[in-house]
C-alpha atoms as a PDB file:
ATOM      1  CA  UNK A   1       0.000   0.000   0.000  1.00  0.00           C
ATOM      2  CA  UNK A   2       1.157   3.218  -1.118  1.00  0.00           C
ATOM      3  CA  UNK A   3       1.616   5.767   1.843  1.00  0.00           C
ATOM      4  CA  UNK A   4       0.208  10.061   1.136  1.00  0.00           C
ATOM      5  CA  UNK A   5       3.011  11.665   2.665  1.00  0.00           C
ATOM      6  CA  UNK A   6       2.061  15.526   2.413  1.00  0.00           C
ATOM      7  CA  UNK A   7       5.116  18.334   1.639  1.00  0.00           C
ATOM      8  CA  UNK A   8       5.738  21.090   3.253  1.00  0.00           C
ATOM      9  CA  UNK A   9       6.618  23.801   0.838  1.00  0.00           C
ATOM     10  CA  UNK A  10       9.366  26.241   2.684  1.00  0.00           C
ATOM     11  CA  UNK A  11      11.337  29.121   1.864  1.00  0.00           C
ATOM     12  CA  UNK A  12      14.496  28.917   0.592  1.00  0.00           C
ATOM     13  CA  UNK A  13      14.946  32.754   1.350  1.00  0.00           C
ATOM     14  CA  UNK A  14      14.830  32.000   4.709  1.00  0.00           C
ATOM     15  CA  UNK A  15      16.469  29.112   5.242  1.00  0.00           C
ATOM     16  CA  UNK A  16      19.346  29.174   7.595  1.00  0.00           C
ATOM     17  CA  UNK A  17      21.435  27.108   5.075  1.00  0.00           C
ATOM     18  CA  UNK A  18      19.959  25.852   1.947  1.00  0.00           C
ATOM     19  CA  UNK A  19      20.605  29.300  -0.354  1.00  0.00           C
ATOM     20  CA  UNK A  20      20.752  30.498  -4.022  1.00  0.00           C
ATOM     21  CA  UNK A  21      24.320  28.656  -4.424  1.00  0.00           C
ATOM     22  CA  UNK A  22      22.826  25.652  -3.561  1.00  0.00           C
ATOM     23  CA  UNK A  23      19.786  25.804  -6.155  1.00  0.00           C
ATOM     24  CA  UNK A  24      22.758  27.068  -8.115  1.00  0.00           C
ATOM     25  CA  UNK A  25      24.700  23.697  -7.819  1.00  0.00           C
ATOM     26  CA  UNK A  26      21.228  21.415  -7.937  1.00  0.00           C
ATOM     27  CA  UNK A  27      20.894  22.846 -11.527  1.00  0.00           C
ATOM     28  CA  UNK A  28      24.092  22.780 -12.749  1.00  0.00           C
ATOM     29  CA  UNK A  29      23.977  19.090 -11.893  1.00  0.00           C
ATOM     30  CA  UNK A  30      20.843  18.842 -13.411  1.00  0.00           C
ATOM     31  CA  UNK A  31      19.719  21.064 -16.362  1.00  0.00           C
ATOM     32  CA  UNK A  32      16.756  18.808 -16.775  1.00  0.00           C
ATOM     33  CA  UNK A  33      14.602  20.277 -13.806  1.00  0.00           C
ATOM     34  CA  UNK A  34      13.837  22.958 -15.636  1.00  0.00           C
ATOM     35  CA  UNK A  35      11.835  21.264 -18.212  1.00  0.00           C
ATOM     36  CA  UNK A  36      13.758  23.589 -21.164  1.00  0.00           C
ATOM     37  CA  UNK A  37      15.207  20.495 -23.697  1.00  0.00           C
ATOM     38  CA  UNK A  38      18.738  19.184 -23.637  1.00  0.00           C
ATOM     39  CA  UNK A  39      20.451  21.246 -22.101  1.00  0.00           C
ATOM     40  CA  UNK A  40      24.491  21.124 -21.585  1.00  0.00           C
ATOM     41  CA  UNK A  41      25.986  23.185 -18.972  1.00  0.00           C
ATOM     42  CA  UNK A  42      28.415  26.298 -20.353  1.00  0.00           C
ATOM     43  CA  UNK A  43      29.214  28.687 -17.321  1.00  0.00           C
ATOM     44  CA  UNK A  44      28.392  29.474 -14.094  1.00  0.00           C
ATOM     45  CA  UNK A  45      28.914  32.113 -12.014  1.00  0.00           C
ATOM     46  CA  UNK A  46      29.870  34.018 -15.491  1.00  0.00           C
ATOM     47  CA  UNK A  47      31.761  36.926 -15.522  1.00  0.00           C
ATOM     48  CA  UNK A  48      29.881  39.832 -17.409  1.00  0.00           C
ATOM     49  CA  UNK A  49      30.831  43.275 -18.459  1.00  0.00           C
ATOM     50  CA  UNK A  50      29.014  45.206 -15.792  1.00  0.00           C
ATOM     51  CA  UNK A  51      31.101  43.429 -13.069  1.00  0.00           C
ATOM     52  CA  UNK A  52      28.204  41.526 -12.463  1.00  0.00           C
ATOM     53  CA  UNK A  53      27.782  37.566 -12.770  1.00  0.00           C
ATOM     54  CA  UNK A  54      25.545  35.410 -14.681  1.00  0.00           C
ATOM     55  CA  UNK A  55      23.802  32.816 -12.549  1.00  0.00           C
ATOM     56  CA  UNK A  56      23.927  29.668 -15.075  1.00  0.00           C
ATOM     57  CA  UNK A  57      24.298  29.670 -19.022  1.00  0.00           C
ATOM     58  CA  UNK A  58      22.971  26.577 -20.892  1.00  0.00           C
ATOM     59  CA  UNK A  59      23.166  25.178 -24.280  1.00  0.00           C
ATOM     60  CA  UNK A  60      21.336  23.049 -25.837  1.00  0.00           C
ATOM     61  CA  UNK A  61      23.256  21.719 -28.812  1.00  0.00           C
ATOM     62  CA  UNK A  62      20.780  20.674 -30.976  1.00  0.00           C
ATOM     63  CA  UNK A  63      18.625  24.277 -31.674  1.00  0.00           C
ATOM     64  CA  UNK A  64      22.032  26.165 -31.021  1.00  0.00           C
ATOM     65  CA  UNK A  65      20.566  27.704 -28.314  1.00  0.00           C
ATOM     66  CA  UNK A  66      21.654  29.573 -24.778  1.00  0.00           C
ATOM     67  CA  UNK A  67      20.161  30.365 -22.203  1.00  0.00           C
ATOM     68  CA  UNK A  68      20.633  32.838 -19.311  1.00  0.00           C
ATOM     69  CA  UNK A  69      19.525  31.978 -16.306  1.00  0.00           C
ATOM     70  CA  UNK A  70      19.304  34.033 -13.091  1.00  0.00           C
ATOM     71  CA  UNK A  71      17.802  32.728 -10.052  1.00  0.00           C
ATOM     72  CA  UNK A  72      16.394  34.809  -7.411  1.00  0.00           C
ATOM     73  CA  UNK A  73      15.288  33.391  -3.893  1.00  0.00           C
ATOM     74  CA  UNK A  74      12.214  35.171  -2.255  1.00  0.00           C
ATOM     75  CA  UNK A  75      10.196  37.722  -4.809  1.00  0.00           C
ATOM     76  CA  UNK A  76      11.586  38.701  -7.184  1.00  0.00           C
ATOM     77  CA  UNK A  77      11.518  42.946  -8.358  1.00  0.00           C
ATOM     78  CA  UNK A  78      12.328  45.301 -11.654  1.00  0.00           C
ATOM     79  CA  UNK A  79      15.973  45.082 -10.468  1.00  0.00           C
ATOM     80  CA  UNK A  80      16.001  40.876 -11.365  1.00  0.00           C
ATOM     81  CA  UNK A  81      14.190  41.786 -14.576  1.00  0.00           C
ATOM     82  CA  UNK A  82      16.604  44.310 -15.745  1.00  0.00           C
ATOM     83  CA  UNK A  83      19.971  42.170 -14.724  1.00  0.00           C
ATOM     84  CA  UNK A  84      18.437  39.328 -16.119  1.00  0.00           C
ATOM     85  CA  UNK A  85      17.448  41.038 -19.433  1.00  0.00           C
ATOM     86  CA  UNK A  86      21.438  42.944 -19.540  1.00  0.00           C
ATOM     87  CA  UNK A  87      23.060  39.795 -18.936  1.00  0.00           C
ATOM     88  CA  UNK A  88      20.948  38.145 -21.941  1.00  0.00           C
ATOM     89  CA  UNK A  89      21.940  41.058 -24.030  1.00  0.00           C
ATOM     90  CA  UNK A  90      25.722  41.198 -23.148  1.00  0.00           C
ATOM     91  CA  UNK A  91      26.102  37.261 -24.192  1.00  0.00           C
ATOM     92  CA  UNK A  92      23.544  38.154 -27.505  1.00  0.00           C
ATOM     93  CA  UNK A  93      25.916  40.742 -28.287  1.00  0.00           C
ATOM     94  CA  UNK A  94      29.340  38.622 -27.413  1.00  0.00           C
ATOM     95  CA  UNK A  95      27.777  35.400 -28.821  1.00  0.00           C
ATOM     96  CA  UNK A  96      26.086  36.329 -32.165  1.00  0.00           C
ATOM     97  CA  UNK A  97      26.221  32.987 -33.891  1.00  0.00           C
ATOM     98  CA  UNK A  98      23.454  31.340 -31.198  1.00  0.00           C
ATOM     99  CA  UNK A  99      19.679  31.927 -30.421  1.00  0.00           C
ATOM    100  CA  UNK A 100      19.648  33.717 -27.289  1.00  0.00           C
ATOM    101  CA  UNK A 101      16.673  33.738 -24.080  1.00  0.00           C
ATOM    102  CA  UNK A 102      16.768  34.748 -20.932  1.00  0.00           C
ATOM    103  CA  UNK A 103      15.330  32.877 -17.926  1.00  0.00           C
ATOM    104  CA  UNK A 104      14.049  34.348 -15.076  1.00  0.00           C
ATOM    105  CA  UNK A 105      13.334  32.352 -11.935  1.00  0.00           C
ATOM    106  CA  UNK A 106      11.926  33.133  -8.237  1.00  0.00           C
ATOM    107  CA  UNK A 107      10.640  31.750  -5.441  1.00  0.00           C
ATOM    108  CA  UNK A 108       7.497  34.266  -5.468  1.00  0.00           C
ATOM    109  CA  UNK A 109       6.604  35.747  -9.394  1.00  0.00           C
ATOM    110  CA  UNK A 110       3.852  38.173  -8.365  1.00  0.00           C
ATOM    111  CA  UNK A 111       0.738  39.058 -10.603  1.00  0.00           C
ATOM    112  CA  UNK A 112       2.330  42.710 -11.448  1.00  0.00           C
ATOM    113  CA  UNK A 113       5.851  41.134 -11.960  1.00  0.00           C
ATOM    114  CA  UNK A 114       4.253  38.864 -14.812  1.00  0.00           C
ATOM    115  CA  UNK A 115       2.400  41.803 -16.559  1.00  0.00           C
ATOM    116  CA  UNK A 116       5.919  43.870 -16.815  1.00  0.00           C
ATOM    117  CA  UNK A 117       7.679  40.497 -18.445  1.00  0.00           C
ATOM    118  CA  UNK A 118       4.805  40.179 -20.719  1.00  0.00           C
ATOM    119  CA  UNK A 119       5.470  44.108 -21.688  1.00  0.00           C
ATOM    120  CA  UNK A 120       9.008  42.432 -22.997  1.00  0.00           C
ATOM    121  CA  UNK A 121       7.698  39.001 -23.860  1.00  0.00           C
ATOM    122  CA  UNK A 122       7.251  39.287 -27.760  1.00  0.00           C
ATOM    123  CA  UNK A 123      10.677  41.672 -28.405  1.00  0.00           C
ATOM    124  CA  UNK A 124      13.070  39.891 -26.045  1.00  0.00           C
ATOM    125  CA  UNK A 125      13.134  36.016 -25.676  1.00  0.00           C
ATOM    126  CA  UNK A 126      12.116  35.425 -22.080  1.00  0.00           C
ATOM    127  CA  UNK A 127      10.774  33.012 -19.939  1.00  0.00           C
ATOM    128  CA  UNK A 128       9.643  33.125 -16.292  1.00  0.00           C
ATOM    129  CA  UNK A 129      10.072  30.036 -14.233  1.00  0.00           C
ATOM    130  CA  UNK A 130       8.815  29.678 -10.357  1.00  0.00           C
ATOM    131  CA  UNK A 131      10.974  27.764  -8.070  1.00  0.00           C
ATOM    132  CA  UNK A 132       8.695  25.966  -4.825  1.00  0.00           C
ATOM    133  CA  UNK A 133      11.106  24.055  -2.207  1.00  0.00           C
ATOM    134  CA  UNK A 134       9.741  21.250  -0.590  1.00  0.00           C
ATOM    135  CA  UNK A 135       9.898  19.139   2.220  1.00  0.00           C
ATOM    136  CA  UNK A 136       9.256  16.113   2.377  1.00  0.00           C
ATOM    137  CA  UNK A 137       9.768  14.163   6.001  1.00  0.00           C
ATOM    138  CA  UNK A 138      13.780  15.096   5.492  1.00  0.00           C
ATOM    139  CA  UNK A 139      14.719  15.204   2.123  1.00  0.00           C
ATOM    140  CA  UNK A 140      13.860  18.949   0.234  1.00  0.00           C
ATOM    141  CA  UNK A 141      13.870  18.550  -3.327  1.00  0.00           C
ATOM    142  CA  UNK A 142      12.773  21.245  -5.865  1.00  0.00           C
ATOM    143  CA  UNK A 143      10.076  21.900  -8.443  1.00  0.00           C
ATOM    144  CA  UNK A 144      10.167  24.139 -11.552  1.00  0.00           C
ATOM    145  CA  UNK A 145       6.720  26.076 -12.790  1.00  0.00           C
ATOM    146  CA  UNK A 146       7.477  28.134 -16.369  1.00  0.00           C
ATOM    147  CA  UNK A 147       4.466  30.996 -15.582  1.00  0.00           C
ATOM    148  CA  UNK A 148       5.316  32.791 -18.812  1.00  0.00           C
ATOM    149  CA  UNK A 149       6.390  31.017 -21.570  1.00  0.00           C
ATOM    150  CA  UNK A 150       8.319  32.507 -24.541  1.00  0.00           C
ATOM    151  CA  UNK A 151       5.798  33.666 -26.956  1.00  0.00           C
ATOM    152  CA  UNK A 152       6.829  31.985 -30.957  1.00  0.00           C
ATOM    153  CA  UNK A 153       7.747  35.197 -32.947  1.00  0.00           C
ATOM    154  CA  UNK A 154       6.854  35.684 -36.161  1.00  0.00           C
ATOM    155  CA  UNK A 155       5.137  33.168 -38.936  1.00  0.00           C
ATOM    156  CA  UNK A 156       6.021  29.981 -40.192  1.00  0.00           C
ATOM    157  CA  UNK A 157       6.787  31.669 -43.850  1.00  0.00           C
ATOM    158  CA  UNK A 158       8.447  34.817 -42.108  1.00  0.00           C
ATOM    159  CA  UNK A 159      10.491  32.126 -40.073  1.00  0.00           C
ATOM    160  CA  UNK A 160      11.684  30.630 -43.605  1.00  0.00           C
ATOM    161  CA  UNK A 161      12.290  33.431 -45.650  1.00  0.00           C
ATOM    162  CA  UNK A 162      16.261  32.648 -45.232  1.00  0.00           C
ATOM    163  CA  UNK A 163      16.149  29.713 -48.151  1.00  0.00           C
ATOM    164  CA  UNK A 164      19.191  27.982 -49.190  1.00  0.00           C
ATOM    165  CA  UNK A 165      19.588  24.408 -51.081  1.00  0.00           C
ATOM    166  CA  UNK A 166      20.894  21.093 -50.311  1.00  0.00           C
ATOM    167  CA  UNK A 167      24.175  21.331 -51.013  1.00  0.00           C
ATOM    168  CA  UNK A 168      24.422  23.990 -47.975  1.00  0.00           C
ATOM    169  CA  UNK A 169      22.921  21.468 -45.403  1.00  0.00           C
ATOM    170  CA  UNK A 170      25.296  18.316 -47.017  1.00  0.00           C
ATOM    171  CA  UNK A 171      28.426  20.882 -46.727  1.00  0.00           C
ATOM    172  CA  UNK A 172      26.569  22.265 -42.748  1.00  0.00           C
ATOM    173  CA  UNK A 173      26.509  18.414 -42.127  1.00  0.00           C
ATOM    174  CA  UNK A 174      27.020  15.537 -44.501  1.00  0.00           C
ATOM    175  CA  UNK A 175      25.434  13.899 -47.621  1.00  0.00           C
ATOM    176  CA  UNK A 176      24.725  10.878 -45.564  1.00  0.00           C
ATOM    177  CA  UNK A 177      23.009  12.447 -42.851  1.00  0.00           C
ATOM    178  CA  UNK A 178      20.578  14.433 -45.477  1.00  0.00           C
ATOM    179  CA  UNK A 179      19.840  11.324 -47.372  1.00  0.00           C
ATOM    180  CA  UNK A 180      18.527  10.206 -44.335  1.00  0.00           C
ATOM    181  CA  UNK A 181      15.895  13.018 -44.356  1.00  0.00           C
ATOM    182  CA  UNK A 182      15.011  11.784 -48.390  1.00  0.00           C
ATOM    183  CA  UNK A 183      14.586   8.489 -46.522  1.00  0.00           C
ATOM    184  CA  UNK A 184      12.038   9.690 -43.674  1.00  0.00           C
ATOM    185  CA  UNK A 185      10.232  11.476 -46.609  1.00  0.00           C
ATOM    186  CA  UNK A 186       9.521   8.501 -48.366  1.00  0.00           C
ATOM    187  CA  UNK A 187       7.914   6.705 -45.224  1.00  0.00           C
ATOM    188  CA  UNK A 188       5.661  10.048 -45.278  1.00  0.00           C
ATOM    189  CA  UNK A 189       4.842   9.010 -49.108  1.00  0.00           C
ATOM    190  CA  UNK A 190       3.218   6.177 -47.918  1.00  0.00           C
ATOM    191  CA  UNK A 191       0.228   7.929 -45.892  1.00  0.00           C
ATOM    192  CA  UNK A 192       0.313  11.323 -47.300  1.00  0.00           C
ATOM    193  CA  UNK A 193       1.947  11.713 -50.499  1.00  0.00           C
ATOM    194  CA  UNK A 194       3.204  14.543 -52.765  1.00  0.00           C
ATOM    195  CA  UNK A 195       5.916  16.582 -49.834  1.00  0.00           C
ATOM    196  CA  UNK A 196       9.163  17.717 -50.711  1.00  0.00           C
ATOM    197  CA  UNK A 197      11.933  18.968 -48.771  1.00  0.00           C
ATOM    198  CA  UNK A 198      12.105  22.579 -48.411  1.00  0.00           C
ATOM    199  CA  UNK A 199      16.051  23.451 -47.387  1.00  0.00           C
ATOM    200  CA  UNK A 200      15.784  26.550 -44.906  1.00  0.00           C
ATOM    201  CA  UNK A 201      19.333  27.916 -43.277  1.00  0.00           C
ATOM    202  CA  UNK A 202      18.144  26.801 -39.851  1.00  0.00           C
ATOM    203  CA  UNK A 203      16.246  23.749 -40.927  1.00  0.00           C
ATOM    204  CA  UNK A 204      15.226  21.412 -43.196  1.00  0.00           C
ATOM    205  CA  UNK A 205      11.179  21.352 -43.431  1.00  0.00           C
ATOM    206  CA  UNK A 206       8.450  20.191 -46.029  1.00  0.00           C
ATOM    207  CA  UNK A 207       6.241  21.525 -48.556  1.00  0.00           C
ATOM    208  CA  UNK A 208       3.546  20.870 -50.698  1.00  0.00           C
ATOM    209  CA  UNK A 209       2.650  22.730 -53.812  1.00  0.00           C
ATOM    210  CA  UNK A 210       4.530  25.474 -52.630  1.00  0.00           C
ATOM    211  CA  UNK A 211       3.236  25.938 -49.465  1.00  0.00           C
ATOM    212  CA  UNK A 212       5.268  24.838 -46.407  1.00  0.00           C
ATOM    213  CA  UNK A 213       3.442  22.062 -43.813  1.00  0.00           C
ATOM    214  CA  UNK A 214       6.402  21.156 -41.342  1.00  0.00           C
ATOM    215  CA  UNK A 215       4.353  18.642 -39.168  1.00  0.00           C
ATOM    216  CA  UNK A 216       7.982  17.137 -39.516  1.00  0.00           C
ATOM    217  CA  UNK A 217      11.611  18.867 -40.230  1.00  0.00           C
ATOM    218  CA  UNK A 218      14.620  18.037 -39.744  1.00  0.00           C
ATOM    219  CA  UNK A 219      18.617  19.112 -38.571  1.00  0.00           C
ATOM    220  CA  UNK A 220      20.728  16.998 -39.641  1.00  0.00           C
ATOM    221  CA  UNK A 221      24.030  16.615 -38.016  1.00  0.00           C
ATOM    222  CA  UNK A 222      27.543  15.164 -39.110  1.00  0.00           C
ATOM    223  CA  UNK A 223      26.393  11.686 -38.220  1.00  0.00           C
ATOM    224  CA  UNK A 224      22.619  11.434 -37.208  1.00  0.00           C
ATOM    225  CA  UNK A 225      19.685  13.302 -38.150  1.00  0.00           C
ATOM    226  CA  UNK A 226      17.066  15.246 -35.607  1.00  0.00           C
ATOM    227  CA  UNK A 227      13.463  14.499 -36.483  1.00  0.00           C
ATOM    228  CA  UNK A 228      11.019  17.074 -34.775  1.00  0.00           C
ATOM    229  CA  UNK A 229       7.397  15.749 -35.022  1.00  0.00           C
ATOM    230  CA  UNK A 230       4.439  17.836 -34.379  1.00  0.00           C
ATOM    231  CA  UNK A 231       1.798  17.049 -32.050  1.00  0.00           C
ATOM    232  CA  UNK A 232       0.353  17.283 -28.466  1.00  0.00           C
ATOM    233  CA  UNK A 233       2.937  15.476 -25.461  1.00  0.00           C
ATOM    234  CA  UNK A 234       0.627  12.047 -24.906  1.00  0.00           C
ATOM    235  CA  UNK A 235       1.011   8.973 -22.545  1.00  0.00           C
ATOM    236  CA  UNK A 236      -0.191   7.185 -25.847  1.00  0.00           C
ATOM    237  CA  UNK A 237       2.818   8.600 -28.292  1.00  0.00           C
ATOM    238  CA  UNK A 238       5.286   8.378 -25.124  1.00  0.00           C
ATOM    239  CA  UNK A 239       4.316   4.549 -25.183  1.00  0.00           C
ATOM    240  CA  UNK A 240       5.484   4.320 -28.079  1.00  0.00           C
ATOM    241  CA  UNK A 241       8.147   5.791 -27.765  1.00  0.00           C
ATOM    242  CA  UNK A 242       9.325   3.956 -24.761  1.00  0.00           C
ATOM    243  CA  UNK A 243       8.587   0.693 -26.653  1.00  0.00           C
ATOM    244  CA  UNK A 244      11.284   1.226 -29.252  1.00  0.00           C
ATOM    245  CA  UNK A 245      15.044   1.794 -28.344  1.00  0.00           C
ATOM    246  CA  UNK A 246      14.979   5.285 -30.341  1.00  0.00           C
ATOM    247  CA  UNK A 247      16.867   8.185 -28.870  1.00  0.00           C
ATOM    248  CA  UNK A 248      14.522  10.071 -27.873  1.00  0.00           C
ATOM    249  CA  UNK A 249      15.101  14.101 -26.546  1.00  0.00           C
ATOM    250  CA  UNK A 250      13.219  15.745 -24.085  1.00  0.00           C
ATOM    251  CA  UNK A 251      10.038  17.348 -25.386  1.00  0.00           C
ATOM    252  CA  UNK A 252       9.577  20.610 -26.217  1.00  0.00           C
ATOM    253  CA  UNK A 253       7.143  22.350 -24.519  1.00  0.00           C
ATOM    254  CA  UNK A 254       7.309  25.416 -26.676  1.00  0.00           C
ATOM    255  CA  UNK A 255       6.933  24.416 -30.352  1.00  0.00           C
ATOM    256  CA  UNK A 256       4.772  21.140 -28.904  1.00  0.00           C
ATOM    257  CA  UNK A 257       7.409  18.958 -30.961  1.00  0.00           C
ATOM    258  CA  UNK A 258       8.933  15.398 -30.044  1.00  0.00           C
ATOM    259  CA  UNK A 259      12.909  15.024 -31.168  1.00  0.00           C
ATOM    260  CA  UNK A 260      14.272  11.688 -32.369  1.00  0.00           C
ATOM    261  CA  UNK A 261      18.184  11.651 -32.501  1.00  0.00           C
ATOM    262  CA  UNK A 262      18.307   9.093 -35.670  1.00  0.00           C
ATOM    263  CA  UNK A 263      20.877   6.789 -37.166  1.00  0.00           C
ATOM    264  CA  UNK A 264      20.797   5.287 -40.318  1.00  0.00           C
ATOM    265  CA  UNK A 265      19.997   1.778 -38.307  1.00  0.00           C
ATOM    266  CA  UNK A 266      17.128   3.416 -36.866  1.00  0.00           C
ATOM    267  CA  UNK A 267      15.269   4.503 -39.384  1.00  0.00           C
ATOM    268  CA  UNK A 268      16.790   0.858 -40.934  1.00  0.00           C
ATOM    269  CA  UNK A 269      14.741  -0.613 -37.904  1.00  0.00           C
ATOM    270  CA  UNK A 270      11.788   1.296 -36.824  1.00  0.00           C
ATOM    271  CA  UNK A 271       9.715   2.520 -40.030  1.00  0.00           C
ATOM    272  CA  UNK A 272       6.640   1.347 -38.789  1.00  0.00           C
ATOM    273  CA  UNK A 273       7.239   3.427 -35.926  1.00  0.00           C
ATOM    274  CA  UNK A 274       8.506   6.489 -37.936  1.00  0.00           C
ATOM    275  CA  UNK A 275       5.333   5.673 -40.063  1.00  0.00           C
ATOM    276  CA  UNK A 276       3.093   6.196 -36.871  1.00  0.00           C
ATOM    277  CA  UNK A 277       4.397   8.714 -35.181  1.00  0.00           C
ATOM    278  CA  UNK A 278       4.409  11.042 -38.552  1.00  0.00           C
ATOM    279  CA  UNK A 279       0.696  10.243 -39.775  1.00  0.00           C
ATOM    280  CA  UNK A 280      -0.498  11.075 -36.144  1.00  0.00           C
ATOM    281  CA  UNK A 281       1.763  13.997 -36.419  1.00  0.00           C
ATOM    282  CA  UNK A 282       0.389  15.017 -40.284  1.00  0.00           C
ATOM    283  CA  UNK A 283      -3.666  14.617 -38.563  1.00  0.00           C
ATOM    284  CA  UNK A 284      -3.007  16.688 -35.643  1.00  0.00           C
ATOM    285  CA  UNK A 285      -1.526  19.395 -37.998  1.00  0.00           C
ATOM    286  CA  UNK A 286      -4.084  19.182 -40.104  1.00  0.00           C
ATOM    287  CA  UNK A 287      -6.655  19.612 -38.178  1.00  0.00           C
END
């Protein structure tokens, strides 16, 4: 018999020795609790320009993305908005060849602290996260709320107005690992045919009489290809998933996409899989 054991959320703020270097160090150990993707570790306690220091920077290598995070125990004010916005900024400036957002988290995000990030939200990439400690008999552990997520810029076609060809993505990564994308697309033939592949400079996606409809694209890398499929995250999809012994990434919350690391062996291996997950992924879009 399974025993209710009830927490006991307390503040961190207060504590008389759990403090911000310690959330610091449970992140940094693992990126994961923050329900973001992927993401690597690149710096902590970074130096920036103002003299001040950047709580945590992540990457996650697949998008080519950072993010800077600062943490702030109790409420957090303007003055946390501002660092954390001039700390994005200074890396955005220093670091021009990634995607850039800033993360924001606090104990305590109040109802007028959300409406000046949303002010931002839509012009500067940021995302609000809540942090609640917790207590449980004598072990604390932490939990992660995003309360403002990063709203999607832009269009799909103003998103791909940056068009290159195929020999760009075979020189990015290789011929073999594009091919493989030729290959996925053919599985697609089977339930809904007529898509081509549409080379953009950040990713590969699909078209059909000219018009783009990525319910899949692709990245392909030196020696495996990233499949992003669209559709809602489902205890039916994650079944099968789990079934299969496909790499899968963490979902992603934000475009509502599941990412398959691929090797030639799996697509080799799984095409009934590939097959299902893409014509769920092609009726969800579609409707």
């Amino acid at each position: 018999m399974t025993n209710y054991v009830k927490p006991e959320i307390i503040s961190l703020k207060n504590h008389p020795e759990l403090n911000e270097k310690w959330v610091q160090e449970k992140l940094a150990e693992d990126p994961s609790l923050l329900g973001l993707g992927d993401l690597d570790l690149k710096d902590i306690e970074r130096r920036q320009k103002s003299n001040g220091r950047l709580d945590l920077l992540f990457h996650d290598s697949i998008s080519n993305r950072r993010y800077e995070v600062e943490i702030q125990l109790g409420k957090s004010d303007e003055s946390h908005i501002i660092r954390t916005i001039e700390y994005w900024d200074y890396e955005k400036k220093k670091f021009p060849q990634y995607d850039h957002c800033a993360v924001l988290i606090a104990e305590d995000i109040t109802s007028r602290f959300l409406n000046v990030i949303s002010l931002f939200n839509g012009n500067i990439p940021i995302i609000a996260i809540q942090m609640k400690a917790l207590k449980i008999e004598n072990n604390i552990s932490l939990f992660f709320t995003t309360v403002v997520d990063e709203l999607t810029l832009g269009t799909e076609e103003e998103d791909e107005q940056e068009i290159v060809d195929r020999k760009y993505w075979e020189t990015r990564s290789t011929k073999d690992s594009v091919q493989m994308a030729d290959e996925i697309l053919n599985l697609v033939e089977e339930f809904a045919p007529g898509y081509s592949l549409k080379y953009n400079k950040h990713y590969i996606g699909i078209s059909k009489d000219g018009r783009s409809q990525n319910f899949i694209s692709f990245i392909p890398r030196k020696s495996v290809i990233v499949l992003y499929v669209k559709n809602d995250q489902n205890d039916e999809i994650q079944k099968l998933l789990d079934s299969s012994d496909l790499d899968v990434l963490t979902y992603d919350r934000q475009s509502k996409e599941y990412r398959l690391r691929l090797k030639q062996s799996d697509i080799d291996n799984n095409s009934d899989i590939l097959k299902t997950l893409m014509s769920r992924a092609f009726k969800y879009y579609m409707s």
